[in-house]
PDB file of N, CA and C in Angstrom:
ATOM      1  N   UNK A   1       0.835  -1.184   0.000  1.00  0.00           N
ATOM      2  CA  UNK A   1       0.000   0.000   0.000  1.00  0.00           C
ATOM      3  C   UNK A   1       0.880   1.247   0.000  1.00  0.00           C
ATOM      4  N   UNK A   2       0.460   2.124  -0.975  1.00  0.00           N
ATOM      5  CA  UNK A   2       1.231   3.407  -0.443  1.00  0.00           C
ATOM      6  C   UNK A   2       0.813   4.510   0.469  1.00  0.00           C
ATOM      7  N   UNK A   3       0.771   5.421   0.477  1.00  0.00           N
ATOM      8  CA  UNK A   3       0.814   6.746   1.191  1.00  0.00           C
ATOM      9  C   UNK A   3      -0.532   7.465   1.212  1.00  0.00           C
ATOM     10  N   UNK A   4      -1.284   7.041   0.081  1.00  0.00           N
ATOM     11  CA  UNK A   4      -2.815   7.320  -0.469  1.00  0.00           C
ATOM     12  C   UNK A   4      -3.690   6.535  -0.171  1.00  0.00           C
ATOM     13  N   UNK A   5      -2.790   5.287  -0.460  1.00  0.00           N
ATOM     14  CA  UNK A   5      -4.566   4.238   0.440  1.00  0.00           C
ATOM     15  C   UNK A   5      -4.120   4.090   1.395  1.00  0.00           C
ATOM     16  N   UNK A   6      -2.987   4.430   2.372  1.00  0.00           N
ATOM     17  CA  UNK A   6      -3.026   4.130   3.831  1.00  0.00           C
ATOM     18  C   UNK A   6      -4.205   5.504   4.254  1.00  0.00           C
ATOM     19  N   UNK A   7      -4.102   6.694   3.568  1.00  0.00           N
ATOM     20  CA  UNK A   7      -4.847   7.688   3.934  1.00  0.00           C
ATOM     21  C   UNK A   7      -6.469   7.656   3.726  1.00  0.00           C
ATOM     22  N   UNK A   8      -6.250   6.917   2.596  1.00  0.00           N
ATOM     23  CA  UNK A   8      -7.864   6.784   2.001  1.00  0.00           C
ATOM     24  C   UNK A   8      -8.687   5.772   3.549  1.00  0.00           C
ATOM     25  N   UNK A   9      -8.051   4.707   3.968  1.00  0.00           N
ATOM     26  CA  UNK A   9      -7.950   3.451   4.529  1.00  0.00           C
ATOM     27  C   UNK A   9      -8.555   4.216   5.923  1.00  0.00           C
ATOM     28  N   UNK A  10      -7.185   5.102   6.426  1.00  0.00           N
ATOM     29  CA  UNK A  10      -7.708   5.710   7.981  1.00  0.00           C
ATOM     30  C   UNK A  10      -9.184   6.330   7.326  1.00  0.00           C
ATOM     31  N   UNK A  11      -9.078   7.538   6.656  1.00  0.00           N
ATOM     32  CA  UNK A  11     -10.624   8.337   6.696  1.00  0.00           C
ATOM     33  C   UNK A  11     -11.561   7.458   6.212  1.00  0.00           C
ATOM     34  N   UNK A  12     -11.798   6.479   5.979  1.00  0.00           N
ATOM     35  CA  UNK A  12     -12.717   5.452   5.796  1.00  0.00           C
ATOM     36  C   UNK A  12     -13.325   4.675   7.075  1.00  0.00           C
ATOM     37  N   UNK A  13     -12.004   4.345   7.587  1.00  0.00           N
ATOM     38  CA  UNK A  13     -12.417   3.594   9.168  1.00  0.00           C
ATOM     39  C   UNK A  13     -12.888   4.539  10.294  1.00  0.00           C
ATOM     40  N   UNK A  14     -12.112   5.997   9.929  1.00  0.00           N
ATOM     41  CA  UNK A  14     -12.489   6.946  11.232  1.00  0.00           C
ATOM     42  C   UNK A  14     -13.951   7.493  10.558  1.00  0.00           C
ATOM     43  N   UNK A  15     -14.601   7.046  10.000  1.00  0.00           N
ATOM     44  CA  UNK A  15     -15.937   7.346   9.566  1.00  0.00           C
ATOM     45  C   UNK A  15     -16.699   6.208   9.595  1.00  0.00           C
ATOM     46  N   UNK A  16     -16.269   5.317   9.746  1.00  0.00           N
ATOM     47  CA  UNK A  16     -17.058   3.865  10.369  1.00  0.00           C
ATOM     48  C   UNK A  16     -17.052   4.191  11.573  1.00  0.00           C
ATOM     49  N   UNK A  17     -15.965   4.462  12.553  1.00  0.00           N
ATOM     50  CA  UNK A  17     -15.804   4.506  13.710  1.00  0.00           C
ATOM     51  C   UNK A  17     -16.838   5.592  14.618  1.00  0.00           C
ATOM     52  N   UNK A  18     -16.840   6.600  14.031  1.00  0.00           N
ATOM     53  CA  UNK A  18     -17.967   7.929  14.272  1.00  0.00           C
ATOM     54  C   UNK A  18     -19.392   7.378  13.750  1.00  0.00           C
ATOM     55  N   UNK A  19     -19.678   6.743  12.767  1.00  0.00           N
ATOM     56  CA  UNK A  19     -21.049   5.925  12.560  1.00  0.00           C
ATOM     57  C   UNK A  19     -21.643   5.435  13.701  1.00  0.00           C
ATOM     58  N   UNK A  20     -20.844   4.503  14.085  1.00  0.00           N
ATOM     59  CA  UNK A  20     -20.743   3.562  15.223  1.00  0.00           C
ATOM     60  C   UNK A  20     -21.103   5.115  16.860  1.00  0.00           C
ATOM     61  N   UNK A  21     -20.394   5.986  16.877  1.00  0.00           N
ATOM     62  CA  UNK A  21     -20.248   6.222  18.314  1.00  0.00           C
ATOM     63  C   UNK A  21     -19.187   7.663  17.994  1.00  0.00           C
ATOM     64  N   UNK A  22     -20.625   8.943  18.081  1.00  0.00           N
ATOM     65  CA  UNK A  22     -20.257   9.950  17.385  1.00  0.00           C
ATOM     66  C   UNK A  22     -19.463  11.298  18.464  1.00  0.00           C
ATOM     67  N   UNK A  23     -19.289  10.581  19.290  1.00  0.00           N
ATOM     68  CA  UNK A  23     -18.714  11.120  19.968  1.00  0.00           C
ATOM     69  C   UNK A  23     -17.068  10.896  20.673  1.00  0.00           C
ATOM     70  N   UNK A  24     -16.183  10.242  19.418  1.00  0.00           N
ATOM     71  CA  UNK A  24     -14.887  10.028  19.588  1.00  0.00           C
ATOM     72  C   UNK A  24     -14.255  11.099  19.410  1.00  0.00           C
ATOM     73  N   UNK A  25     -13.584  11.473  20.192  1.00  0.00           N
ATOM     74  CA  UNK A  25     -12.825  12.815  20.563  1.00  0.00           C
ATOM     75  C   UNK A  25     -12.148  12.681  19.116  1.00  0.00           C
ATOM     76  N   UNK A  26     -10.755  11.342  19.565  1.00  0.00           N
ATOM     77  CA  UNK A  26      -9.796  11.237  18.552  1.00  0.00           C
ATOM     78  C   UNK A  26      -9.956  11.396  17.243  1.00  0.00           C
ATOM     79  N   UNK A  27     -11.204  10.312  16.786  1.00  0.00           N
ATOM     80  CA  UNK A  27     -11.387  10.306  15.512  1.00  0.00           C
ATOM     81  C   UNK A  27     -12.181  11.896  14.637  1.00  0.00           C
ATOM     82  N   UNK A  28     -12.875  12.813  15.959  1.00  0.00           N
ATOM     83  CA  UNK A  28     -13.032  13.962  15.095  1.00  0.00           C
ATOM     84  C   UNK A  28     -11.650  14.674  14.645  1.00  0.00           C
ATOM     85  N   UNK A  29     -10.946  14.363  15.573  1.00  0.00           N
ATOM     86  CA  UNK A  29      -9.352  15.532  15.817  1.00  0.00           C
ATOM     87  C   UNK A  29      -8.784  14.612  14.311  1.00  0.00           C
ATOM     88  N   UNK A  30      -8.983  13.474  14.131  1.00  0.00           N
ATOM     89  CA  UNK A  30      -8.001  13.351  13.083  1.00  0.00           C
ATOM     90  C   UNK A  30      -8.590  13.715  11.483  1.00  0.00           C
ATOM     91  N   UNK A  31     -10.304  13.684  12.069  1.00  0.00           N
ATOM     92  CA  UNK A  31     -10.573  13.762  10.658  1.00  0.00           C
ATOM     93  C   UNK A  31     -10.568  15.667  10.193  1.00  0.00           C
ATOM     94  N   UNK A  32     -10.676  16.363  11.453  1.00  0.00           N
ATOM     95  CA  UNK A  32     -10.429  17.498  11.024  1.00  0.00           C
ATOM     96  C   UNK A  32      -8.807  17.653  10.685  1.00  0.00           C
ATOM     97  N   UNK A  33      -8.081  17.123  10.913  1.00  0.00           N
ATOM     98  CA  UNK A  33      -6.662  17.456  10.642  1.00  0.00           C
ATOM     99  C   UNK A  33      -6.526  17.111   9.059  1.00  0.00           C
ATOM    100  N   UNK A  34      -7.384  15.613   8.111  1.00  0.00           N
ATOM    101  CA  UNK A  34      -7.308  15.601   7.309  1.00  0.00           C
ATOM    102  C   UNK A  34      -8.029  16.296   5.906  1.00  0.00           C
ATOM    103  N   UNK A  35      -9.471  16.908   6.721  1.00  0.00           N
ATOM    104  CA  UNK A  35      -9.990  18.406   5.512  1.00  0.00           C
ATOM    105  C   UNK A  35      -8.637  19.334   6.287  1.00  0.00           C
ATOM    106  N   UNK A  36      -8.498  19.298   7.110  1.00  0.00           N
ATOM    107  CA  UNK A  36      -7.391  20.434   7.213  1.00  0.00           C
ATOM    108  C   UNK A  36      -6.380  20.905   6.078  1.00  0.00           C
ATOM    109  N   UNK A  37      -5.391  19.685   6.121  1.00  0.00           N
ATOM    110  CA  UNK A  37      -4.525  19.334   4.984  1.00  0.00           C
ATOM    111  C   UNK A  37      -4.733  19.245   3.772  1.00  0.00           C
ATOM    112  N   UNK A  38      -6.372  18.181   3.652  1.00  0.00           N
ATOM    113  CA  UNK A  38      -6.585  18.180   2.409  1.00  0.00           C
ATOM    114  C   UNK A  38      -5.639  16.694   1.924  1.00  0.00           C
ATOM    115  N   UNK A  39      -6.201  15.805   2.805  1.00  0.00           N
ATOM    116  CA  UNK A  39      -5.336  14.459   3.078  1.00  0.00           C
ATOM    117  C   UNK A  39      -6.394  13.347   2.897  1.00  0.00           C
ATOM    118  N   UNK A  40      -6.325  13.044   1.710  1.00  0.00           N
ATOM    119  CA  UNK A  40      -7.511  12.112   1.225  1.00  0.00           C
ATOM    120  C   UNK A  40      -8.811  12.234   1.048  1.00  0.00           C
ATOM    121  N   UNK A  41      -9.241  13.741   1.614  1.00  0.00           N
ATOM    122  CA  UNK A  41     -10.493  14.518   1.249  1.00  0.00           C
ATOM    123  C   UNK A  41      -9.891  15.822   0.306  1.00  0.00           C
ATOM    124  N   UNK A  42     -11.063  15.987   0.333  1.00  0.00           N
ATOM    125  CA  UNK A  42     -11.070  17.527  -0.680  1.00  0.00           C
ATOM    126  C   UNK A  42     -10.898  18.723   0.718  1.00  0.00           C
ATOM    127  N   UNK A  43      -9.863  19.876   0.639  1.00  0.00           N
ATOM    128  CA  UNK A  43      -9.488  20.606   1.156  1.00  0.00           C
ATOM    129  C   UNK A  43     -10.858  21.179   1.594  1.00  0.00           C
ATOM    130  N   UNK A  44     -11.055  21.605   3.055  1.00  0.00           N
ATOM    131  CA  UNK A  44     -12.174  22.089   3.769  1.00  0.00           C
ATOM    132  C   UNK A  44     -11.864  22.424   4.451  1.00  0.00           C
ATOM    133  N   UNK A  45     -11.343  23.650   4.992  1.00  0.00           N
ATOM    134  CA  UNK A  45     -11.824  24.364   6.452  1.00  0.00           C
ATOM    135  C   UNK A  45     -12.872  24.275   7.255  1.00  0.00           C
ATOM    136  N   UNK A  46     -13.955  24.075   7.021  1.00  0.00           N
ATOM    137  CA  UNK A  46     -15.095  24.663   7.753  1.00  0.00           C
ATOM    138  C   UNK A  46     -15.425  23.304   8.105  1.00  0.00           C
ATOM    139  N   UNK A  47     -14.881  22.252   7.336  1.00  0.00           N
ATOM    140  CA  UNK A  47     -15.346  20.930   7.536  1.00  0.00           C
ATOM    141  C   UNK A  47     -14.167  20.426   8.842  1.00  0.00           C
ATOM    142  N   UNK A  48     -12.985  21.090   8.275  1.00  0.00           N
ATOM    143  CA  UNK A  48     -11.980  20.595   9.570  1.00  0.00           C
ATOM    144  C   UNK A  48     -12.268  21.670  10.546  1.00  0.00           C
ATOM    145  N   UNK A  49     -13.078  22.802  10.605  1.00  0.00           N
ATOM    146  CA  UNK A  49     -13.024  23.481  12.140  1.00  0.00           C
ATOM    147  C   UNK A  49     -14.107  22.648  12.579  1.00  0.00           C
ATOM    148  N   UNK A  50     -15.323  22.206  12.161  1.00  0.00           N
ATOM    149  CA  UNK A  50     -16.379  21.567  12.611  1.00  0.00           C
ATOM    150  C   UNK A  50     -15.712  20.404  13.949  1.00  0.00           C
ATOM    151  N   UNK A  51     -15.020  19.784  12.975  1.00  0.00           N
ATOM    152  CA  UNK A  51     -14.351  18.384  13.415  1.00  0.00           C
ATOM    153  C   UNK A  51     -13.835  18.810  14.865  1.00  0.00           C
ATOM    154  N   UNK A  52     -12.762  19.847  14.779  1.00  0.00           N
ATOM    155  CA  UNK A  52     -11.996  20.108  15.812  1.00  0.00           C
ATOM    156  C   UNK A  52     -13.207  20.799  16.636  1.00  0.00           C
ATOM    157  N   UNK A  53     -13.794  21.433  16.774  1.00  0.00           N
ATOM    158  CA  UNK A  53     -14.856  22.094  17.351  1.00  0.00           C
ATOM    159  C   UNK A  53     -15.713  21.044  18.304  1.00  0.00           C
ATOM    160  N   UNK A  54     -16.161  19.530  17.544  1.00  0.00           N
ATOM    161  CA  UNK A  54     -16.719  18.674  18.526  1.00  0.00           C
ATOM    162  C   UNK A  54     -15.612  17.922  19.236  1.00  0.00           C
ATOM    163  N   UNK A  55     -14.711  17.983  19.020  1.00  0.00           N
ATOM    164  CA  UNK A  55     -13.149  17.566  19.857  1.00  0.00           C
ATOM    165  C   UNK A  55     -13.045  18.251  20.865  1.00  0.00           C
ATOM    166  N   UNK A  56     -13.199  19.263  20.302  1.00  0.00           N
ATOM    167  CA  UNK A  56     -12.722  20.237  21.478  1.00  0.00           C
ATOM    168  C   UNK A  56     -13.720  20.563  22.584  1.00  0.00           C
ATOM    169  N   UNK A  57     -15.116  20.545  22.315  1.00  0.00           N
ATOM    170  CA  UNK A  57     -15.934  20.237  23.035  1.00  0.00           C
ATOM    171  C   UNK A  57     -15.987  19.148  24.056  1.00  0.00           C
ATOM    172  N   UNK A  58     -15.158  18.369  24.035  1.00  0.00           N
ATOM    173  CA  UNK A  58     -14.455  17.040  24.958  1.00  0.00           C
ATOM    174  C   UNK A  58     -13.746  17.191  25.251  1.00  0.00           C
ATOM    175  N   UNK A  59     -12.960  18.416  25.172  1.00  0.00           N
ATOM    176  CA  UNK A  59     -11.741  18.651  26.008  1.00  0.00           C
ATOM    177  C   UNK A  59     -10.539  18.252  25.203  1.00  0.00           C
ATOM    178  N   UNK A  60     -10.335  18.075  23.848  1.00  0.00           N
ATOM    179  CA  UNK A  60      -9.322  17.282  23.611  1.00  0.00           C
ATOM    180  C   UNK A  60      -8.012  18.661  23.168  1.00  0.00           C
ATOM    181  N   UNK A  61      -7.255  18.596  24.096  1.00  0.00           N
ATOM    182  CA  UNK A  61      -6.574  19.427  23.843  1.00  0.00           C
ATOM    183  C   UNK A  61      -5.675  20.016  22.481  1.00  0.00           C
ATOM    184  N   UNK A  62      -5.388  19.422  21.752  1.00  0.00           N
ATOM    185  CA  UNK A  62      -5.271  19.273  20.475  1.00  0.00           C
ATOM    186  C   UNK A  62      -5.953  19.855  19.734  1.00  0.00           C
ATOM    187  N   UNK A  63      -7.009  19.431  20.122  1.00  0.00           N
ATOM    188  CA  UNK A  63      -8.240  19.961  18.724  1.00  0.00           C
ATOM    189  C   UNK A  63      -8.598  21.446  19.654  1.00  0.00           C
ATOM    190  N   UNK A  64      -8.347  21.605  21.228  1.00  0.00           N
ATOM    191  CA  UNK A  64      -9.007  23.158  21.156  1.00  0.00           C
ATOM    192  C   UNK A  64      -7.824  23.977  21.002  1.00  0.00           C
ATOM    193  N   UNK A  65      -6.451  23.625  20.628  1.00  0.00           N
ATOM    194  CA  UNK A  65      -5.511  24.502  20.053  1.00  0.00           C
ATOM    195  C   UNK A  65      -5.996  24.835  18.654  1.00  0.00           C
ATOM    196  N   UNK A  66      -6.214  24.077  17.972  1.00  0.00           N
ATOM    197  CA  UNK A  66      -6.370  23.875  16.604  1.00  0.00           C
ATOM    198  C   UNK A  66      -7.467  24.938  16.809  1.00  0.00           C
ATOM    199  N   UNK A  67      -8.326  24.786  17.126  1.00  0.00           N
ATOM    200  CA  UNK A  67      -9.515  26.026  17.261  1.00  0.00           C
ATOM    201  C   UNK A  67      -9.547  27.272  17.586  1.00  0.00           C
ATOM    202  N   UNK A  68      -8.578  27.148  18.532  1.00  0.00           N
ATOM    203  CA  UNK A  68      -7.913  28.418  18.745  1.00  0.00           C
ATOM    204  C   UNK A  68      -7.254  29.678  18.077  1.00  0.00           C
ATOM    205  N   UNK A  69      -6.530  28.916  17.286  1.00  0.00           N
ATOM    206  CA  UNK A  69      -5.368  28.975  15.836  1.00  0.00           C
ATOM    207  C   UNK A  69      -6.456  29.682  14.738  1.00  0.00           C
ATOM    208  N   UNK A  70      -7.585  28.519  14.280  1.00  0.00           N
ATOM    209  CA  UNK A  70      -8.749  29.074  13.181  1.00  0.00           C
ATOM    210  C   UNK A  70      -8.804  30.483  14.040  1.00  0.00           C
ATOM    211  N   UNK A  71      -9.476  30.452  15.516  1.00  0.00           N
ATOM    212  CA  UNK A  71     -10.034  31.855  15.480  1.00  0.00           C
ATOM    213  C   UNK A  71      -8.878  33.075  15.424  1.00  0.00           C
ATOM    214  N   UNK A  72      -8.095  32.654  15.737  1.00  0.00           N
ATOM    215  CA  UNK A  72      -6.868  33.566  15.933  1.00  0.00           C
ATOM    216  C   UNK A  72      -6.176  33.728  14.003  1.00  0.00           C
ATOM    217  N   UNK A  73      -6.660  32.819  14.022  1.00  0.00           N
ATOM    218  CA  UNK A  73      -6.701  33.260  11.911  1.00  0.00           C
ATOM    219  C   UNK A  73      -7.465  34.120  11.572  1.00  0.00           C
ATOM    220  N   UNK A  74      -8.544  34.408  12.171  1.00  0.00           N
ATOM    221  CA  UNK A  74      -9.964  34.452  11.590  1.00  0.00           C
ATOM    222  C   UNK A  74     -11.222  33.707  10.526  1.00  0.00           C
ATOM    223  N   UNK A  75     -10.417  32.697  10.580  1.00  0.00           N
ATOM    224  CA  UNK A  75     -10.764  31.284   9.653  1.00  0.00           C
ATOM    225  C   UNK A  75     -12.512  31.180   9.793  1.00  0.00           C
ATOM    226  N   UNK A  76     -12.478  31.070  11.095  1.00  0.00           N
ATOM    227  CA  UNK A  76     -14.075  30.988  11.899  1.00  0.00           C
ATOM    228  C   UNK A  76     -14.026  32.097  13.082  1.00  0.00           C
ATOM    229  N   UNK A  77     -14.982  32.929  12.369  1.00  0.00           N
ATOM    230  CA  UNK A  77     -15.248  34.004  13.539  1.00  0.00           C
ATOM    231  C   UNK A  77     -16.765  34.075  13.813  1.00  0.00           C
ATOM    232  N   UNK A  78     -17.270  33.595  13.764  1.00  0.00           N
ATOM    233  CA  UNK A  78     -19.124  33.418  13.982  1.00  0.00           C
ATOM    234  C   UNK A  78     -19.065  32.362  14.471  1.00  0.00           C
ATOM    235  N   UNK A  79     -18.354  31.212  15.274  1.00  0.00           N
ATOM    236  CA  UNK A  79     -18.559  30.135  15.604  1.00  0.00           C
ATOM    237  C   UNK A  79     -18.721  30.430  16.863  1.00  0.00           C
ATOM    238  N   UNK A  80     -18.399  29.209  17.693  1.00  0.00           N
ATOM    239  CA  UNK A  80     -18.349  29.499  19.130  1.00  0.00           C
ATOM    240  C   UNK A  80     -18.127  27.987  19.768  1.00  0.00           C
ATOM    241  N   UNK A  81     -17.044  27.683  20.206  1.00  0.00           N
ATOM    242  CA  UNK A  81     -16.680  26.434  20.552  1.00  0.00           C
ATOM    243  C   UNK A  81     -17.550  25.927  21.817  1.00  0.00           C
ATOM    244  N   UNK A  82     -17.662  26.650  22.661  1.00  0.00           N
ATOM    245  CA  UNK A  82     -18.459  26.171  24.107  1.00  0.00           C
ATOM    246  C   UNK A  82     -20.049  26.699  24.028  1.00  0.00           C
ATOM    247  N   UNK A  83     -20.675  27.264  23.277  1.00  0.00           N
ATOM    248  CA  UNK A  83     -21.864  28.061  23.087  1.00  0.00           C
ATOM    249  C   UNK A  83     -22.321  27.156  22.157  1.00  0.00           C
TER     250      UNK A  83
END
């Protein structure tokens, strides 16, 4: 396998995995990291602040840096992570 279907492979399973039980910290934090990048999906911001946004709503520290960062971009300024 290369580098593309190992990527295709994770965002496939971490979307089985959230099917299953939609409240996995990890698997939102990774799938926003990959619209982030633009890592086996089609490039999305709003789709990777979403992600990090219900992460971060769990406390996952990671993902409320990452949220942090968007607002401190101005990436997402009408959102509201705890509201």
């Amino acid at each position: 396998m290369d580098r593309s279907e190992h990527l295709f492979e994770c965002q496939h399973w971490l979307r089985i995995a959230l099917d299953q039980n939609s409240l996995l910290k990890d698997a939102h934090f990774l799938l926003g990291y990959m619209y982030e990048k633009g890592l086996s999906v089609s490039l999305d911001l709003k789709t990777a602040f979403n992600h990090y946004e219900i992460a971060a709503d769990q406390s996952h520290l990671k993902a409320l840096t990452k949220v942090a960062h968007f607002y401190y971009s101005g990436i997402q300024e009408n959102h509201s992570v705890f509201g």
